[in-house]
PDB file of N, CA and C in Angstrom:
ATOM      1  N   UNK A   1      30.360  29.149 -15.700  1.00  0.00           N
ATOM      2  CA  UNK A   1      30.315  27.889 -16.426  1.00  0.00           C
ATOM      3  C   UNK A   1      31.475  27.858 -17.431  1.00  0.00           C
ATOM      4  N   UNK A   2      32.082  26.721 -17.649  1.00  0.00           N
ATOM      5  CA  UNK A   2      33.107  26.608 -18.516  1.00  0.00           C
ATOM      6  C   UNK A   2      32.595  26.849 -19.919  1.00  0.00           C
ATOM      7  N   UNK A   3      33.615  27.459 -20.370  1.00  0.00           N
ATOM      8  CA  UNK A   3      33.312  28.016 -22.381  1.00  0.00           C
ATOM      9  C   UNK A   3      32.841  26.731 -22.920  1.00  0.00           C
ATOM     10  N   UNK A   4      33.671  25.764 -22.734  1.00  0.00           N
ATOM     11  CA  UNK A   4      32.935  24.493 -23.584  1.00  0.00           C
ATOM     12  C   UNK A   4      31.488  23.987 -23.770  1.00  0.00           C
ATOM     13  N   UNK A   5      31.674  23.656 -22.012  1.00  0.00           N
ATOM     14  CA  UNK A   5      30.216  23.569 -21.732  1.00  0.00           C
ATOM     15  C   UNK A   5      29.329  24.164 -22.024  1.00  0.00           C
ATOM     16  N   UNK A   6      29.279  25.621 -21.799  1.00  0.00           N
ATOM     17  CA  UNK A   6      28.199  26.774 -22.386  1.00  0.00           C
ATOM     18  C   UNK A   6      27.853  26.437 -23.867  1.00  0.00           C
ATOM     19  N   UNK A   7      28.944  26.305 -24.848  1.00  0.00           N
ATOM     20  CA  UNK A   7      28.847  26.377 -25.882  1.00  0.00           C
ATOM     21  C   UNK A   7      28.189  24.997 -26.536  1.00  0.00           C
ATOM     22  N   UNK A   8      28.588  24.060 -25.796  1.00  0.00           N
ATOM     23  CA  UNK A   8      27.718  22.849 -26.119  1.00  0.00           C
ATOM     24  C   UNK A   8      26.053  23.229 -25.461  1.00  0.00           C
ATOM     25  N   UNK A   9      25.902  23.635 -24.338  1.00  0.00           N
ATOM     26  CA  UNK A   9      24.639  23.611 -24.024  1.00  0.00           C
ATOM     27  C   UNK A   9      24.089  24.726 -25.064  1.00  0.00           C
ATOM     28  N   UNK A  10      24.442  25.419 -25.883  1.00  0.00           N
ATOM     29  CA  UNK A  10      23.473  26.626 -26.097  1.00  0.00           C
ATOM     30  C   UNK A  10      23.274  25.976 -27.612  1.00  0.00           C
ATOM     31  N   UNK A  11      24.385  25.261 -28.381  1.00  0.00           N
ATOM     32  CA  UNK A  11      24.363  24.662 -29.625  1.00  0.00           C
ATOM     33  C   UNK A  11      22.954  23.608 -29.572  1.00  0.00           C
ATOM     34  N   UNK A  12      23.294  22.271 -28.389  1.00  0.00           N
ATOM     35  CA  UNK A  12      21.711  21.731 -28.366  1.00  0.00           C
ATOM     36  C   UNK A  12      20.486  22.556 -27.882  1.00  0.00           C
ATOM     37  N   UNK A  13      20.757  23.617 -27.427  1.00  0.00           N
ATOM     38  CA  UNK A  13      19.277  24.274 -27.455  1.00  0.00           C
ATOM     39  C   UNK A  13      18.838  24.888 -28.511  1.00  0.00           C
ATOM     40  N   UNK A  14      20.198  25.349 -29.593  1.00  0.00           N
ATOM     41  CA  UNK A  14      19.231  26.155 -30.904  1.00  0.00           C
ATOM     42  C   UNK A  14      19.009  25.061 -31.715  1.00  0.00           C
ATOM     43  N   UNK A  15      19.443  23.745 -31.425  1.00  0.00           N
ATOM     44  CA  UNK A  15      18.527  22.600 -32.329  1.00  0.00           C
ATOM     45  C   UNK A  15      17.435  22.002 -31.641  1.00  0.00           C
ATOM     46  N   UNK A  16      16.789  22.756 -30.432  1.00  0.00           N
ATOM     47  CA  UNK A  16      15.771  22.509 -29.442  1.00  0.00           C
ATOM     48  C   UNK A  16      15.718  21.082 -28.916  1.00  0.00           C
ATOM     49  N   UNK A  17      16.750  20.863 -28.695  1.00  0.00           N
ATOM     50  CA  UNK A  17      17.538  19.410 -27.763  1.00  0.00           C
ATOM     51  C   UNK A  17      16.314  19.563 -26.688  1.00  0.00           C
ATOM     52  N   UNK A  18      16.116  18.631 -26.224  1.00  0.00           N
ATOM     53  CA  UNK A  18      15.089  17.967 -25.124  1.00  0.00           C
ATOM     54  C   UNK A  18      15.622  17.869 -23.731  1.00  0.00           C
ATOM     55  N   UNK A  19      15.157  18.218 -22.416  1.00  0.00           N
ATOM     56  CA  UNK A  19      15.626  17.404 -20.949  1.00  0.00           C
ATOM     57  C   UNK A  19      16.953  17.614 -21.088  1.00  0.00           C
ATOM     58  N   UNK A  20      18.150  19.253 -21.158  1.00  0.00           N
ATOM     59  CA  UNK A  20      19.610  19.405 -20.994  1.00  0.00           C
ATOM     60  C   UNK A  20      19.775  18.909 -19.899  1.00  0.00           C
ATOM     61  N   UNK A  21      20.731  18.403 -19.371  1.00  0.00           N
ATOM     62  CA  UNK A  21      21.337  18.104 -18.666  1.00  0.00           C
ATOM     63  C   UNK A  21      22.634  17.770 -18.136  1.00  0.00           C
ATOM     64  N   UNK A  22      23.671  18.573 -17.275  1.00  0.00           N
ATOM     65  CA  UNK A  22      24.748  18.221 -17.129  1.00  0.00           C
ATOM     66  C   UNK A  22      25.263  18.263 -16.069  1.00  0.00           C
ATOM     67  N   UNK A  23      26.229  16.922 -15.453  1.00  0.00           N
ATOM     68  CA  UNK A  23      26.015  16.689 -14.867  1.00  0.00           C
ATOM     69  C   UNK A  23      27.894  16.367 -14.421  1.00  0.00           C
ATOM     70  N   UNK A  24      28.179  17.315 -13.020  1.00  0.00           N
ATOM     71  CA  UNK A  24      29.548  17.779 -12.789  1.00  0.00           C
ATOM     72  C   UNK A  24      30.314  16.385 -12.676  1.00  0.00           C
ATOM     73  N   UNK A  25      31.117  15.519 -13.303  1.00  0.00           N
ATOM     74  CA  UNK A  25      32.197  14.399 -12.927  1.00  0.00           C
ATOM     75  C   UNK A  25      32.733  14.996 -11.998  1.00  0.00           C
ATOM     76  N   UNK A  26      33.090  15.825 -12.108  1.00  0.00           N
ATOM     77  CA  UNK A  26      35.047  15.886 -11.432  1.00  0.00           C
ATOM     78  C   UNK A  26      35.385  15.904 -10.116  1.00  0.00           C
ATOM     79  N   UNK A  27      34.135  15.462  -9.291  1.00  0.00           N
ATOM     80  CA  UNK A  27      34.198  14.538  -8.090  1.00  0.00           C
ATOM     81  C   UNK A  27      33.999  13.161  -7.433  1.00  0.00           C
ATOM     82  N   UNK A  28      34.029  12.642  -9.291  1.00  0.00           N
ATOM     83  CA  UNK A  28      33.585  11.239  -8.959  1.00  0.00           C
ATOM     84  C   UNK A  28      34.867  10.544  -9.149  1.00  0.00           C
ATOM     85  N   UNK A  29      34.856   9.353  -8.619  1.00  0.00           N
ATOM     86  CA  UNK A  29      35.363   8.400  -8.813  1.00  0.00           C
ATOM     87  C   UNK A  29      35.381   7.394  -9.963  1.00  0.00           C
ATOM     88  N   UNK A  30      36.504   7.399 -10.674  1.00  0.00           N
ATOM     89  CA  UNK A  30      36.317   6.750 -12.146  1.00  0.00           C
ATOM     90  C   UNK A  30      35.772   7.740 -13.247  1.00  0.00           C
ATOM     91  N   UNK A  31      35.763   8.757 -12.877  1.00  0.00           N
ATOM     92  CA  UNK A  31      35.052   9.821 -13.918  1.00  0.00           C
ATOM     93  C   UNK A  31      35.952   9.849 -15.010  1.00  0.00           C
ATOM     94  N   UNK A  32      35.459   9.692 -16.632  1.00  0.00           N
ATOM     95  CA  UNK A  32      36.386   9.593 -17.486  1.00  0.00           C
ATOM     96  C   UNK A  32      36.627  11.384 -18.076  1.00  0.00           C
ATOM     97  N   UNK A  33      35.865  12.148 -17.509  1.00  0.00           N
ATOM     98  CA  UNK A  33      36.043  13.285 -17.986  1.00  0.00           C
ATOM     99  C   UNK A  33      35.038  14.469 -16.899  1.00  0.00           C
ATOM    100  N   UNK A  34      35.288  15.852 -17.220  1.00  0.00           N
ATOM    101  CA  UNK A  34      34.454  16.469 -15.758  1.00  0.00           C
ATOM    102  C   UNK A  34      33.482  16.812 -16.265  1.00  0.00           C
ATOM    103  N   UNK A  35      32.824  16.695 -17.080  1.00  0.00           N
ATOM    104  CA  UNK A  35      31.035  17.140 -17.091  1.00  0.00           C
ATOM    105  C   UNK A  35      30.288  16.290 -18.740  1.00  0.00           C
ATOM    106  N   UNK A  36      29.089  15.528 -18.095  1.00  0.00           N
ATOM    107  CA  UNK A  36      28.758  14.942 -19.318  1.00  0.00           C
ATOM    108  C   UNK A  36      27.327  15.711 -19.194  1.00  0.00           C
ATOM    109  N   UNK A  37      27.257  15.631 -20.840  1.00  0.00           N
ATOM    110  CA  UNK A  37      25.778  16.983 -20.832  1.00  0.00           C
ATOM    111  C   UNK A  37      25.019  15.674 -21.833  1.00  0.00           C
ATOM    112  N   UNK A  38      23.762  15.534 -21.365  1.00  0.00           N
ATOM    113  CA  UNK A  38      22.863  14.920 -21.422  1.00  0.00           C
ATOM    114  C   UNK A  38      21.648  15.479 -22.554  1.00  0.00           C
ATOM    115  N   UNK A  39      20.897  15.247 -23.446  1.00  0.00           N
ATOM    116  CA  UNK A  39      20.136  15.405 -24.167  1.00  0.00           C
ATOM    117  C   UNK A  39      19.044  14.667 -24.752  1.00  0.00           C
ATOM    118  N   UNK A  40      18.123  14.658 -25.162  1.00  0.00           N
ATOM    119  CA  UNK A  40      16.985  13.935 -25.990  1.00  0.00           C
ATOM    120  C   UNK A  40      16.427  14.931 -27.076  1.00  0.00           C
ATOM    121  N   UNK A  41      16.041  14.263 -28.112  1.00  0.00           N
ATOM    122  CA  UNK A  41      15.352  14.143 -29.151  1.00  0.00           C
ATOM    123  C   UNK A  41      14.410  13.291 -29.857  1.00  0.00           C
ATOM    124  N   UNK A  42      13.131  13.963 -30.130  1.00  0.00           N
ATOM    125  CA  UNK A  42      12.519  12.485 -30.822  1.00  0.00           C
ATOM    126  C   UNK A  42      12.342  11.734 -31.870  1.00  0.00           C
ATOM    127  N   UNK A  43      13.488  12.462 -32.864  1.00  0.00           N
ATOM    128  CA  UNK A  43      13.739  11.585 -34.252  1.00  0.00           C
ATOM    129  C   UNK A  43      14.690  11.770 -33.901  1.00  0.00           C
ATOM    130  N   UNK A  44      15.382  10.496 -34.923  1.00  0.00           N
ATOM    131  CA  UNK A  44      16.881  10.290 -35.392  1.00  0.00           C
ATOM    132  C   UNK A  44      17.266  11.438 -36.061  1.00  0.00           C
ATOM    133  N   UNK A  45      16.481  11.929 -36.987  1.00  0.00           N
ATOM    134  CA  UNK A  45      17.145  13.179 -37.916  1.00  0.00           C
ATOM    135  C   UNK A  45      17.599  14.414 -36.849  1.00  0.00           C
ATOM    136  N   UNK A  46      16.739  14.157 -35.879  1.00  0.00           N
ATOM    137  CA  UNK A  46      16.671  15.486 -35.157  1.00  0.00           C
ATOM    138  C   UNK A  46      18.335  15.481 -34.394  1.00  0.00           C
ATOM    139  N   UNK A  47      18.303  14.515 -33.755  1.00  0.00           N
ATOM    140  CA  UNK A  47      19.429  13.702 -33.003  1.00  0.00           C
ATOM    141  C   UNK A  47      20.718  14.366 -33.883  1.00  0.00           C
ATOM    142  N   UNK A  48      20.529  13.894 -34.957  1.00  0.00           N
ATOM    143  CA  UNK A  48      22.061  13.576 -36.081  1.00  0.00           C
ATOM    144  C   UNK A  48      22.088  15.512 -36.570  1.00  0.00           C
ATOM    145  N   UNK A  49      21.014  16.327 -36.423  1.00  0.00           N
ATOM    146  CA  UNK A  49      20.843  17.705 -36.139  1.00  0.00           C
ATOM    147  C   UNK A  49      21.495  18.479 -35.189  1.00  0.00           C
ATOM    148  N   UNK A  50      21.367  17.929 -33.963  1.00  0.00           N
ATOM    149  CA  UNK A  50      22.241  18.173 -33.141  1.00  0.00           C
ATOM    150  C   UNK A  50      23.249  18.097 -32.718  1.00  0.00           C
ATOM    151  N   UNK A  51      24.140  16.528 -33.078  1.00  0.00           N
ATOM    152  CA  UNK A  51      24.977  16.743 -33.201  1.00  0.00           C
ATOM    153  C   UNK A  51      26.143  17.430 -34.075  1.00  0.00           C
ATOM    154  N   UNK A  52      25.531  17.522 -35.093  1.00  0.00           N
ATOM    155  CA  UNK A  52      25.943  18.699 -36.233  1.00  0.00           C
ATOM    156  C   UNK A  52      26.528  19.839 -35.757  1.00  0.00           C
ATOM    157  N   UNK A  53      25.202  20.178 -34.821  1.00  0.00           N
ATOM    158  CA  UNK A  53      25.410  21.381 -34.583  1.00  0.00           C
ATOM    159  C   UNK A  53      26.323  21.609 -33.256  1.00  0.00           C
ATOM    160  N   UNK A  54      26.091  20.842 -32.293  1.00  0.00           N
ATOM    161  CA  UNK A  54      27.274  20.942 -31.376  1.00  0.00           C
ATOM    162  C   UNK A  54      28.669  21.294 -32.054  1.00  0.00           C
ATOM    163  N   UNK A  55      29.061  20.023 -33.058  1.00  0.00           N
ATOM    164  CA  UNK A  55      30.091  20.061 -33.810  1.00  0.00           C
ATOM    165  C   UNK A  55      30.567  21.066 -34.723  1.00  0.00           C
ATOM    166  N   UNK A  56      29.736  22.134 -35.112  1.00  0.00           N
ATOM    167  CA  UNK A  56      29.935  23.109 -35.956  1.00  0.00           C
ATOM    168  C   UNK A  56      30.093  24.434 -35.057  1.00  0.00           C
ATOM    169  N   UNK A  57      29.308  24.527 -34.000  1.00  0.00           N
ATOM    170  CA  UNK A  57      29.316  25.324 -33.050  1.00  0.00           C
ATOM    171  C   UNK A  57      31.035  25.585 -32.080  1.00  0.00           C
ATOM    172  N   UNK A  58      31.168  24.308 -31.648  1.00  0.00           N
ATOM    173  CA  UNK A  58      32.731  24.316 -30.888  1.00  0.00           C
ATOM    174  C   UNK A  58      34.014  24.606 -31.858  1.00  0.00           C
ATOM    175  N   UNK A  59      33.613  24.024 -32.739  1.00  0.00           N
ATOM    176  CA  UNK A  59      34.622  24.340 -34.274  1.00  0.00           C
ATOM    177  C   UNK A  59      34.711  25.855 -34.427  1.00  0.00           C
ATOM    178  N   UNK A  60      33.464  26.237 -34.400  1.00  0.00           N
ATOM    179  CA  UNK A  60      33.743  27.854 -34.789  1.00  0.00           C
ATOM    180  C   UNK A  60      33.696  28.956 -33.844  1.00  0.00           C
ATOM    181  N   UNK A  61      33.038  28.293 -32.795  1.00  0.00           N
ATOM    182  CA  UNK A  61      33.335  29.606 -31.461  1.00  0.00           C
ATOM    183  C   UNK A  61      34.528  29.428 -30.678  1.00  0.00           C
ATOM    184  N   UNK A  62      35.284  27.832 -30.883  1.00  0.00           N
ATOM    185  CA  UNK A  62      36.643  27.342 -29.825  1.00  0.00           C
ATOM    186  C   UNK A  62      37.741  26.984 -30.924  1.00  0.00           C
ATOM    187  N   UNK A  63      37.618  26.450 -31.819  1.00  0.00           N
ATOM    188  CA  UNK A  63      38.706  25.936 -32.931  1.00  0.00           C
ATOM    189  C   UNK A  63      38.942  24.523 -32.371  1.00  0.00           C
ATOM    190  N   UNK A  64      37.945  23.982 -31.403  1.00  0.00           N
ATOM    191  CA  UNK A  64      38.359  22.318 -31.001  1.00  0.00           C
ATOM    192  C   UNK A  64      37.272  21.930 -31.731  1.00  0.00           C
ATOM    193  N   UNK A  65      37.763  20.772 -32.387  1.00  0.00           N
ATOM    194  CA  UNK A  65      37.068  19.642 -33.029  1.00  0.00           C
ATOM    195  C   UNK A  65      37.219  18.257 -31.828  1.00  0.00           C
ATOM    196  N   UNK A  66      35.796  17.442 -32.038  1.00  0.00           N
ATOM    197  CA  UNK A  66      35.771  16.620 -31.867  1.00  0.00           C
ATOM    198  C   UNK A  66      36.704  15.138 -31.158  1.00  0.00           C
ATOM    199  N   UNK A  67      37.097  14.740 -30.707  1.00  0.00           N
ATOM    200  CA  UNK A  67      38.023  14.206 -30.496  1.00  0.00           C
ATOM    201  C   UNK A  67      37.276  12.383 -30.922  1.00  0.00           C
ATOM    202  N   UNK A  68      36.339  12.156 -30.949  1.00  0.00           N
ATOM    203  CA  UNK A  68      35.850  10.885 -30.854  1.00  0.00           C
ATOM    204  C   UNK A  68      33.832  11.302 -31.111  1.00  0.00           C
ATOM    205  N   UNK A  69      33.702  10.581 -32.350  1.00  0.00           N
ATOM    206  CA  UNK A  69      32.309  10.541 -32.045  1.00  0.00           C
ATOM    207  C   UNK A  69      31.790   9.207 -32.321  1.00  0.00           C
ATOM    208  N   UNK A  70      30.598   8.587 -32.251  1.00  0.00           N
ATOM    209  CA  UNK A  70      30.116   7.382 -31.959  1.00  0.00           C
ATOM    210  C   UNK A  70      28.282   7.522 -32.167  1.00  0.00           C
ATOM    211  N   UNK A  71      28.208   6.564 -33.009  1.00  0.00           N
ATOM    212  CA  UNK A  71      26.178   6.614 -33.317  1.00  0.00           C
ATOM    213  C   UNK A  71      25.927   7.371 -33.821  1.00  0.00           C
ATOM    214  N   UNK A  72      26.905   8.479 -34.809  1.00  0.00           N
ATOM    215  CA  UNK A  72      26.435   9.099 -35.951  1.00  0.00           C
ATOM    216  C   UNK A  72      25.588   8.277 -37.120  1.00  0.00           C
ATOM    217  N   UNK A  73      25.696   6.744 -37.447  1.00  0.00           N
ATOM    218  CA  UNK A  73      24.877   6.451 -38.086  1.00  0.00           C
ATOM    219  C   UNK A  73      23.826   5.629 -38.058  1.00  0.00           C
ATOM    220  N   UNK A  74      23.391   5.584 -37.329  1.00  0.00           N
ATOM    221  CA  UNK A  74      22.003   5.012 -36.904  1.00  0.00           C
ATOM    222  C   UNK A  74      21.586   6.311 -35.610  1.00  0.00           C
ATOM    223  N   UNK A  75      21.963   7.317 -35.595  1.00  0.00           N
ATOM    224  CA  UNK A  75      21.690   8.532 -34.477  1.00  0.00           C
ATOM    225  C   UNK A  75      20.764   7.904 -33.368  1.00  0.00           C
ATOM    226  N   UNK A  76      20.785   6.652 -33.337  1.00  0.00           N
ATOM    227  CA  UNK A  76      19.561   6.313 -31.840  1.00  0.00           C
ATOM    228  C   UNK A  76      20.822   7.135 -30.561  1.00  0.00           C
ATOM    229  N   UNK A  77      21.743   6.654 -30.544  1.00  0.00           N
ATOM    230  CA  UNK A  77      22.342   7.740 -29.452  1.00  0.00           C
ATOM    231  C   UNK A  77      23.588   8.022 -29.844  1.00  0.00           C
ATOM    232  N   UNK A  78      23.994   9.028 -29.767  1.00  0.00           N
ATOM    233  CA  UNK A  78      25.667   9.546 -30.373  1.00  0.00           C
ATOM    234  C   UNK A  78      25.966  10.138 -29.513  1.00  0.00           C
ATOM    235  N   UNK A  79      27.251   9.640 -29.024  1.00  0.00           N
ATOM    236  CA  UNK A  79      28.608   9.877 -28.130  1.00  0.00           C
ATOM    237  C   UNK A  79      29.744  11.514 -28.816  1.00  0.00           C
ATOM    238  N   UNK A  80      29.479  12.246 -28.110  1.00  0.00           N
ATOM    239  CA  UNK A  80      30.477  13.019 -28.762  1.00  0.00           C
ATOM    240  C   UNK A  80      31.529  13.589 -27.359  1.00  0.00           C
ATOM    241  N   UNK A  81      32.961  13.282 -27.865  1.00  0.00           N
ATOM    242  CA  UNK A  81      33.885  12.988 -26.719  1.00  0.00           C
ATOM    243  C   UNK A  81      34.593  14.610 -26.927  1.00  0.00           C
ATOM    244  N   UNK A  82      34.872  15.251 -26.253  1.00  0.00           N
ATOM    245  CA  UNK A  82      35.607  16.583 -26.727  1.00  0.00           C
ATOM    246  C   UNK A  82      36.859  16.511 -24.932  1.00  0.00           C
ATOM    247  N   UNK A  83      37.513  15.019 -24.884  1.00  0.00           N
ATOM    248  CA  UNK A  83      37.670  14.832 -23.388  1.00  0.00           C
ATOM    249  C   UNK A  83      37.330  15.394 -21.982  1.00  0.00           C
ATOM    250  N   UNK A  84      37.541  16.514 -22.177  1.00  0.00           N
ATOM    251  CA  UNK A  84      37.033  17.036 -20.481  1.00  0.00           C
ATOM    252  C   UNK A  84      35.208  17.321 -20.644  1.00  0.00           C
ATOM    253  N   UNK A  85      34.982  17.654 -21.689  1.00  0.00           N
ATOM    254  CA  UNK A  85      32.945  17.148 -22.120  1.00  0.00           C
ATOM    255  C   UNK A  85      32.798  16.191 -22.551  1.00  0.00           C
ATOM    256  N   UNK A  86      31.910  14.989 -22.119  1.00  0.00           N
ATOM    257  CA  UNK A  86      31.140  14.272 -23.267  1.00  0.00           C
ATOM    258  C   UNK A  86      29.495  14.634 -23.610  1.00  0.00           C
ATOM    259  N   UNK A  87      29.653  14.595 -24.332  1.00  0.00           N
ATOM    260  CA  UNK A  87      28.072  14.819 -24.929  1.00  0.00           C
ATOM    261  C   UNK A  87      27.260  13.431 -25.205  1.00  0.00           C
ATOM    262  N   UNK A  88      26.377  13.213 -24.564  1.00  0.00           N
ATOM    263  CA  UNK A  88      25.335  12.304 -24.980  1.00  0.00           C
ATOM    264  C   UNK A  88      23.815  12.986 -25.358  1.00  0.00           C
ATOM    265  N   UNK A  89      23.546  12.611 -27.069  1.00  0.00           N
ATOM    266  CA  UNK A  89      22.359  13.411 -27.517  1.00  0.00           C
ATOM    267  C   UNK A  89      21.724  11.874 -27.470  1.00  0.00           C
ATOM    268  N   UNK A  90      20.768  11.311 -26.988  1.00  0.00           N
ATOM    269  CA  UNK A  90      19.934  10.319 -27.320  1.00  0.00           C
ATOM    270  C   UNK A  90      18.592  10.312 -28.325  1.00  0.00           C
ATOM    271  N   UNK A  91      18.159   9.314 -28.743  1.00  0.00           N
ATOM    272  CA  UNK A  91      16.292   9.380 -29.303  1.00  0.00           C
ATOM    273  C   UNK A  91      15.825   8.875 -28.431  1.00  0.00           C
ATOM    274  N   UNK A  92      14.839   9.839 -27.793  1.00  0.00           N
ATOM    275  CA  UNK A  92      14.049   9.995 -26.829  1.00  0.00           C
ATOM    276  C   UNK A  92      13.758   8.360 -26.046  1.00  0.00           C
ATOM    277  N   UNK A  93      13.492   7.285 -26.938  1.00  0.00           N
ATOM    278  CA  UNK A  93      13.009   6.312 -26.216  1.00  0.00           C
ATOM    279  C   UNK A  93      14.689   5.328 -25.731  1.00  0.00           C
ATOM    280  N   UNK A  94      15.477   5.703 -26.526  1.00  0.00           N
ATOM    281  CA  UNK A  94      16.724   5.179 -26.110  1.00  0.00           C
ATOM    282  C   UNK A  94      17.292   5.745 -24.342  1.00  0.00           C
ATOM    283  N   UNK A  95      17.088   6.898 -24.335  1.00  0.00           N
ATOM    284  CA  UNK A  95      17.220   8.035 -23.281  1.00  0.00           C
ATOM    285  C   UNK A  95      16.709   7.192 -22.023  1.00  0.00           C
ATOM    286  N   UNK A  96      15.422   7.173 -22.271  1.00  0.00           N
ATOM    287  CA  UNK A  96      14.072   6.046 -21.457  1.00  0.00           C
ATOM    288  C   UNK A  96      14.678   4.745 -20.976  1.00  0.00           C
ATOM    289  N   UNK A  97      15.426   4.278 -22.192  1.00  0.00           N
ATOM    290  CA  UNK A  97      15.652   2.492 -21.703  1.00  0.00           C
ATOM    291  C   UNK A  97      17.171   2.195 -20.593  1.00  0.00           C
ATOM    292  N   UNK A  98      18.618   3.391 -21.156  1.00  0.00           N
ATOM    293  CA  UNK A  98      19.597   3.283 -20.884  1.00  0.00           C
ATOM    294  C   UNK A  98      19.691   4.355 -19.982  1.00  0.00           C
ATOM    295  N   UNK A  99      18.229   5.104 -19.527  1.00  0.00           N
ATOM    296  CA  UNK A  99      18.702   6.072 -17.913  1.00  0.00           C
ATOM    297  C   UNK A  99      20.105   6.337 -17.492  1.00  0.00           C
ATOM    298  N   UNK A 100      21.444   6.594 -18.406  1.00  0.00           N
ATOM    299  CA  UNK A 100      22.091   7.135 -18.607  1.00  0.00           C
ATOM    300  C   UNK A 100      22.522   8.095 -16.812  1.00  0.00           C
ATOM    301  N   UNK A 101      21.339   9.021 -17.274  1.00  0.00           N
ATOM    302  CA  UNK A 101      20.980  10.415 -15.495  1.00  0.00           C
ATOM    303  C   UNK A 101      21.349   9.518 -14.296  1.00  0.00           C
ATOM    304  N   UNK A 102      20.194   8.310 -14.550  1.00  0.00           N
ATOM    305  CA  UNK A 102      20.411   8.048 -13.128  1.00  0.00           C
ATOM    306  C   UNK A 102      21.463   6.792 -13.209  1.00  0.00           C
ATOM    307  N   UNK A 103      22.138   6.444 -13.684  1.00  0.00           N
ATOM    308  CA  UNK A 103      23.177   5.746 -12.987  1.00  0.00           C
ATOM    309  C   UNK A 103      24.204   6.168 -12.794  1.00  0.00           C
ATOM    310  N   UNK A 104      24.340   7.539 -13.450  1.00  0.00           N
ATOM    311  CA  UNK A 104      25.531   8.614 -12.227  1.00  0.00           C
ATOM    312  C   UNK A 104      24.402  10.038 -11.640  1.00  0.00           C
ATOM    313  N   UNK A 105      23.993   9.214 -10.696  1.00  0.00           N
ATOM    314  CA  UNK A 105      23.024  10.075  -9.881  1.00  0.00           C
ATOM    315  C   UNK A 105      23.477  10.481  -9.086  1.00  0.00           C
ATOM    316  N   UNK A 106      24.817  10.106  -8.701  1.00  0.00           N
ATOM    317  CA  UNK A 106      25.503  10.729  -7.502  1.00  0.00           C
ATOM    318  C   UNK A 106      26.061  12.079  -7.950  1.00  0.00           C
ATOM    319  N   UNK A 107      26.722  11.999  -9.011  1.00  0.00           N
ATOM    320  CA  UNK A 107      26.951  13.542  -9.461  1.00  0.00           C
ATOM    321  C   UNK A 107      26.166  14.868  -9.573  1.00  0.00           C
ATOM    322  N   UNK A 108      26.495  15.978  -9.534  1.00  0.00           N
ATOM    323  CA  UNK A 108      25.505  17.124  -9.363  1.00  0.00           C
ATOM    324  C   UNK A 108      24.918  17.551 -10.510  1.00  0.00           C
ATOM    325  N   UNK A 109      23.818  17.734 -10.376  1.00  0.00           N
ATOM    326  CA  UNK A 109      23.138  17.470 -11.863  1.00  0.00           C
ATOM    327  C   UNK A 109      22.762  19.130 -12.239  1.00  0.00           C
ATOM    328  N   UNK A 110      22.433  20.051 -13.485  1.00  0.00           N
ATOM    329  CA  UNK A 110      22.087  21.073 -13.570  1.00  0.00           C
ATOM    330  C   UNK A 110      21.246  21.094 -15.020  1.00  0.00           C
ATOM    331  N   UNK A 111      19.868  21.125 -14.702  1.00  0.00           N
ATOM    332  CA  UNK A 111      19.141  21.509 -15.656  1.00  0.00           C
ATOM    333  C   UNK A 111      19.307  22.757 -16.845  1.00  0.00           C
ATOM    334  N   UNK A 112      19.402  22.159 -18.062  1.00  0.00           N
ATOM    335  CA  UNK A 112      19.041  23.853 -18.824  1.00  0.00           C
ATOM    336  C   UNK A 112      18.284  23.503 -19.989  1.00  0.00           C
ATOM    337  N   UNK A 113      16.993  23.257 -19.348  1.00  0.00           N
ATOM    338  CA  UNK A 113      15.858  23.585 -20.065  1.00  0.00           C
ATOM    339  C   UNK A 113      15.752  24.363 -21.411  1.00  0.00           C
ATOM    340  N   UNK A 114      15.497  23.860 -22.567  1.00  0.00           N
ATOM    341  CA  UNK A 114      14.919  24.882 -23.633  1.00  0.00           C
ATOM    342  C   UNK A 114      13.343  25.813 -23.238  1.00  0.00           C
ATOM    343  N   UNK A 115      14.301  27.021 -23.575  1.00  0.00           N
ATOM    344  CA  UNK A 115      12.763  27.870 -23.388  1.00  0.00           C
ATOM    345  C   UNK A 115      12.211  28.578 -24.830  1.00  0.00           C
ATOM    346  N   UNK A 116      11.273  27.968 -24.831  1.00  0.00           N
ATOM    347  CA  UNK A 116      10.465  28.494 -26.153  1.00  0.00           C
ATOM    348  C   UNK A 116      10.830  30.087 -26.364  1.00  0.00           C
TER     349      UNK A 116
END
């Protein structure tokens, strides 16, 4: 698995991110970048937690910051662009309405579950 990726998936799991998910672009068509990693949470605080921590995590295990973030303030869903990752952390019922997963369902999807 790519360093980035790892490091984003393991950052939303020590803020016990919800339903990981990521899901390979870089055989799609129109793909704006090669892997978007998918998340839920069920508060906003929790949400704006995680992305924190993604962000503090890549900063200090890679020295890349952020390139673009988005819905840091109202955290119902925040965009975090690091170009070849995007990160989408949602609140849980936002996740629900904008099914995000399945309208690039064609891409290969890979679960990573938080384990208690």
């Amino acid at each position: 698995m790519d360093k980035l990726l790892e490091t984003v998936i393991e950052a939303i799991k020590d803020k016990k991110g919800k339903n990981i998910v990521s899901l390979d672009m870089s055989g799609m068509d129109g793909a704006i970048c090669s892997h978007f990693v998918i998340c839920n949470a069920d508060s906003t605080t929790q949400v704006g937690a995680i992305a924190a921590g993604v962000e503090e995590a890549v900063e200090k295990g890679m020295g890349q910051r952020v390139w673009r973030i988005d819905g840091a303030a109202n955290a119902l869903w925040i965009a975090m662009d690091y170009l070849d990752v995007v990160v989408h952390i949602f609140q849980t019922e936002m996740r629900d309405y904008y099914k995000l997963d399945e309208l690039w369902a064609d891409a290969p999807a890979t679960r990573h579950d938080y384990q208690e």
